[in-house]
C-alpha atoms as a PDB file:
ATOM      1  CA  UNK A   1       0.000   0.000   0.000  1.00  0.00           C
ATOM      2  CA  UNK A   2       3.164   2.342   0.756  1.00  0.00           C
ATOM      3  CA  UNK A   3       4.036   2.338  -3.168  1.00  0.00           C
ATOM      4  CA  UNK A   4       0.753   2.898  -4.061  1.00  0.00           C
ATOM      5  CA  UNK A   5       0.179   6.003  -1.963  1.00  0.00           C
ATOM      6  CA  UNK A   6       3.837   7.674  -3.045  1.00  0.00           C
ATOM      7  CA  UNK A   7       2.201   7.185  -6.560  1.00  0.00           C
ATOM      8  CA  UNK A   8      -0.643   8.889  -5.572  1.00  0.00           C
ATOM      9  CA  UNK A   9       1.560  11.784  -3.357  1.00  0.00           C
ATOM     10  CA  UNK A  10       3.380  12.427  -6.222  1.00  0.00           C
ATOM     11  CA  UNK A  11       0.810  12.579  -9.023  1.00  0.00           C
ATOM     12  CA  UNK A  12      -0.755  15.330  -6.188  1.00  0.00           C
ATOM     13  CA  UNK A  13       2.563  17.178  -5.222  1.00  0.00           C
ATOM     14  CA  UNK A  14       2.292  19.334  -8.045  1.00  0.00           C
ATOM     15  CA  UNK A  15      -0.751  21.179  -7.457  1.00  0.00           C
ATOM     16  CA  UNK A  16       0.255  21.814  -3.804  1.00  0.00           C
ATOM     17  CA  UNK A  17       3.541  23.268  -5.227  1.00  0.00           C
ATOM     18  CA  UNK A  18       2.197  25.492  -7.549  1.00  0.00           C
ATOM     19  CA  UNK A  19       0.233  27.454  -4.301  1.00  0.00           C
ATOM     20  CA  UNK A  20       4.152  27.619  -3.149  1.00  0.00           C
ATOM     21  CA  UNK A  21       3.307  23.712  -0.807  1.00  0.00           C
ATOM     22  CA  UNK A  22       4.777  20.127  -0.571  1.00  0.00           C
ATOM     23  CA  UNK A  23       3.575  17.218   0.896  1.00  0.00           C
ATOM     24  CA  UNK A  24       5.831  14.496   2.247  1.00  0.00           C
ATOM     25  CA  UNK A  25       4.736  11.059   2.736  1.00  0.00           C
ATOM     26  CA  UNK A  26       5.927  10.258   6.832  1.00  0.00           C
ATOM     27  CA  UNK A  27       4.109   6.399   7.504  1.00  0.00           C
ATOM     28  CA  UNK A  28       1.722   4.262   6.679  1.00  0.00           C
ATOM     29  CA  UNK A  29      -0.029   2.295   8.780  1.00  0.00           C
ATOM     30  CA  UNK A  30      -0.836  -1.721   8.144  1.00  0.00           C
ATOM     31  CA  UNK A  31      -4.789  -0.285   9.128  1.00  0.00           C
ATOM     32  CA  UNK A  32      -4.735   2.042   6.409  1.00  0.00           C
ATOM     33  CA  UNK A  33      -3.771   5.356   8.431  1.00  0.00           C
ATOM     34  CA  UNK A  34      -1.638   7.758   6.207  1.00  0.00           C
ATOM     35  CA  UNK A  35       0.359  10.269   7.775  1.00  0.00           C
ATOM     36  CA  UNK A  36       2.176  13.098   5.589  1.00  0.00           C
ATOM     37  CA  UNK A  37       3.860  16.347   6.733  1.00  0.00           C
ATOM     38  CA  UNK A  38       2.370  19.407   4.972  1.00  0.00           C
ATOM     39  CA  UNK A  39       5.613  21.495   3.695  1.00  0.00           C
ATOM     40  CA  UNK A  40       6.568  24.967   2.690  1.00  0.00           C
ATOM     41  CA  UNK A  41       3.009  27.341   2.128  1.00  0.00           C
ATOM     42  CA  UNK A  42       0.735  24.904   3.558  1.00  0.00           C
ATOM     43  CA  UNK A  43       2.311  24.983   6.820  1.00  0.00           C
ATOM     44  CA  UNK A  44       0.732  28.103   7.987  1.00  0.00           C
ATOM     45  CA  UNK A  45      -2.098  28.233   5.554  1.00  0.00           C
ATOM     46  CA  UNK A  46      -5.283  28.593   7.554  1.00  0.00           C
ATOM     47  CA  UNK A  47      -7.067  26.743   4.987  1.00  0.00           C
ATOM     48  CA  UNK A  48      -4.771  23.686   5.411  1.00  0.00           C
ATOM     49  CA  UNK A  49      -7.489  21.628   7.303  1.00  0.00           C
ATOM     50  CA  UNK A  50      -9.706  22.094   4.237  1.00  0.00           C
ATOM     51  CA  UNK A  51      -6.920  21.113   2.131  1.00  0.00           C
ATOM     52  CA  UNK A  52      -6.362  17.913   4.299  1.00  0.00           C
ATOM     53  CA  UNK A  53      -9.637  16.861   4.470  1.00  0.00           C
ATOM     54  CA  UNK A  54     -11.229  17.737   1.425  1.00  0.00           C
ATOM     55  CA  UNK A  55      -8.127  17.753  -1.212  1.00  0.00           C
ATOM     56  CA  UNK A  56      -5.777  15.024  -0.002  1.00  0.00           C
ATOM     57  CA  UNK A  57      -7.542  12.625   1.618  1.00  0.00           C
ATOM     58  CA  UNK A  58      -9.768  12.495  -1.278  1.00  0.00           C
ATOM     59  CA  UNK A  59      -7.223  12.122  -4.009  1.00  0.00           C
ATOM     60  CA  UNK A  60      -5.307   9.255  -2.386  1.00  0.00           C
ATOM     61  CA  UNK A  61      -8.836   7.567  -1.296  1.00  0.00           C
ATOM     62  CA  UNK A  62      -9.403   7.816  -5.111  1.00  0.00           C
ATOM     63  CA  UNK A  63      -6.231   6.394  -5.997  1.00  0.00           C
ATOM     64  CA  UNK A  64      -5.599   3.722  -2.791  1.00  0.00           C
ATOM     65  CA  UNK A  65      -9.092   2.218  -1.501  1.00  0.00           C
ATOM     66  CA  UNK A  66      -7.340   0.930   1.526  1.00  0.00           C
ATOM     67  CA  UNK A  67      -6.590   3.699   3.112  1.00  0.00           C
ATOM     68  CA  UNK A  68      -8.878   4.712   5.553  1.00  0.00           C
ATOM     69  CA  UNK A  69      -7.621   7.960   7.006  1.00  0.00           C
ATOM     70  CA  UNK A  70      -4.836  10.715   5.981  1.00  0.00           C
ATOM     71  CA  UNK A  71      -3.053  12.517   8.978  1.00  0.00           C
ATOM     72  CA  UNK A  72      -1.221  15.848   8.966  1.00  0.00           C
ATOM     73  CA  UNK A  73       1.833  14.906  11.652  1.00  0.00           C
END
């Protein structure tokens, strides 16, 4: 599941980089719990809950079924 959700960082990374962000895959978890570290502009961004939740966990849900939650550590 690891390889499949580094696929599905890295098909994503570029839109967070254009808005001056980066996303780096930290663990996942053998229950499906992905945790990334939110880089660069989306540190501070008070919209970066919105971005979690509605932007990234979506995309890799789309792209890796198993996964079952996305954490911001």
């Amino acid at each position: 599941m690891k390889e499949e959700v580094l696929r599905a960082i890295e098909e994503l990374r570029p839109h967070l980089q254009a808005d001056g962000g980066d996303i780096e895959l930290v663990d996942v978890s053998e229950d499906g719990v992905v945790k990334v570290r939110l880089l660069g502009a989306c540190m501070g961004c008070p919209m970066r809950q919105v971005t979690l939740t509605h932007g990234i966990t979506r995309f890799i849900n789309k792209h890796v079924p198993g996964v079952k939650e996305v954490q911001a550590v």
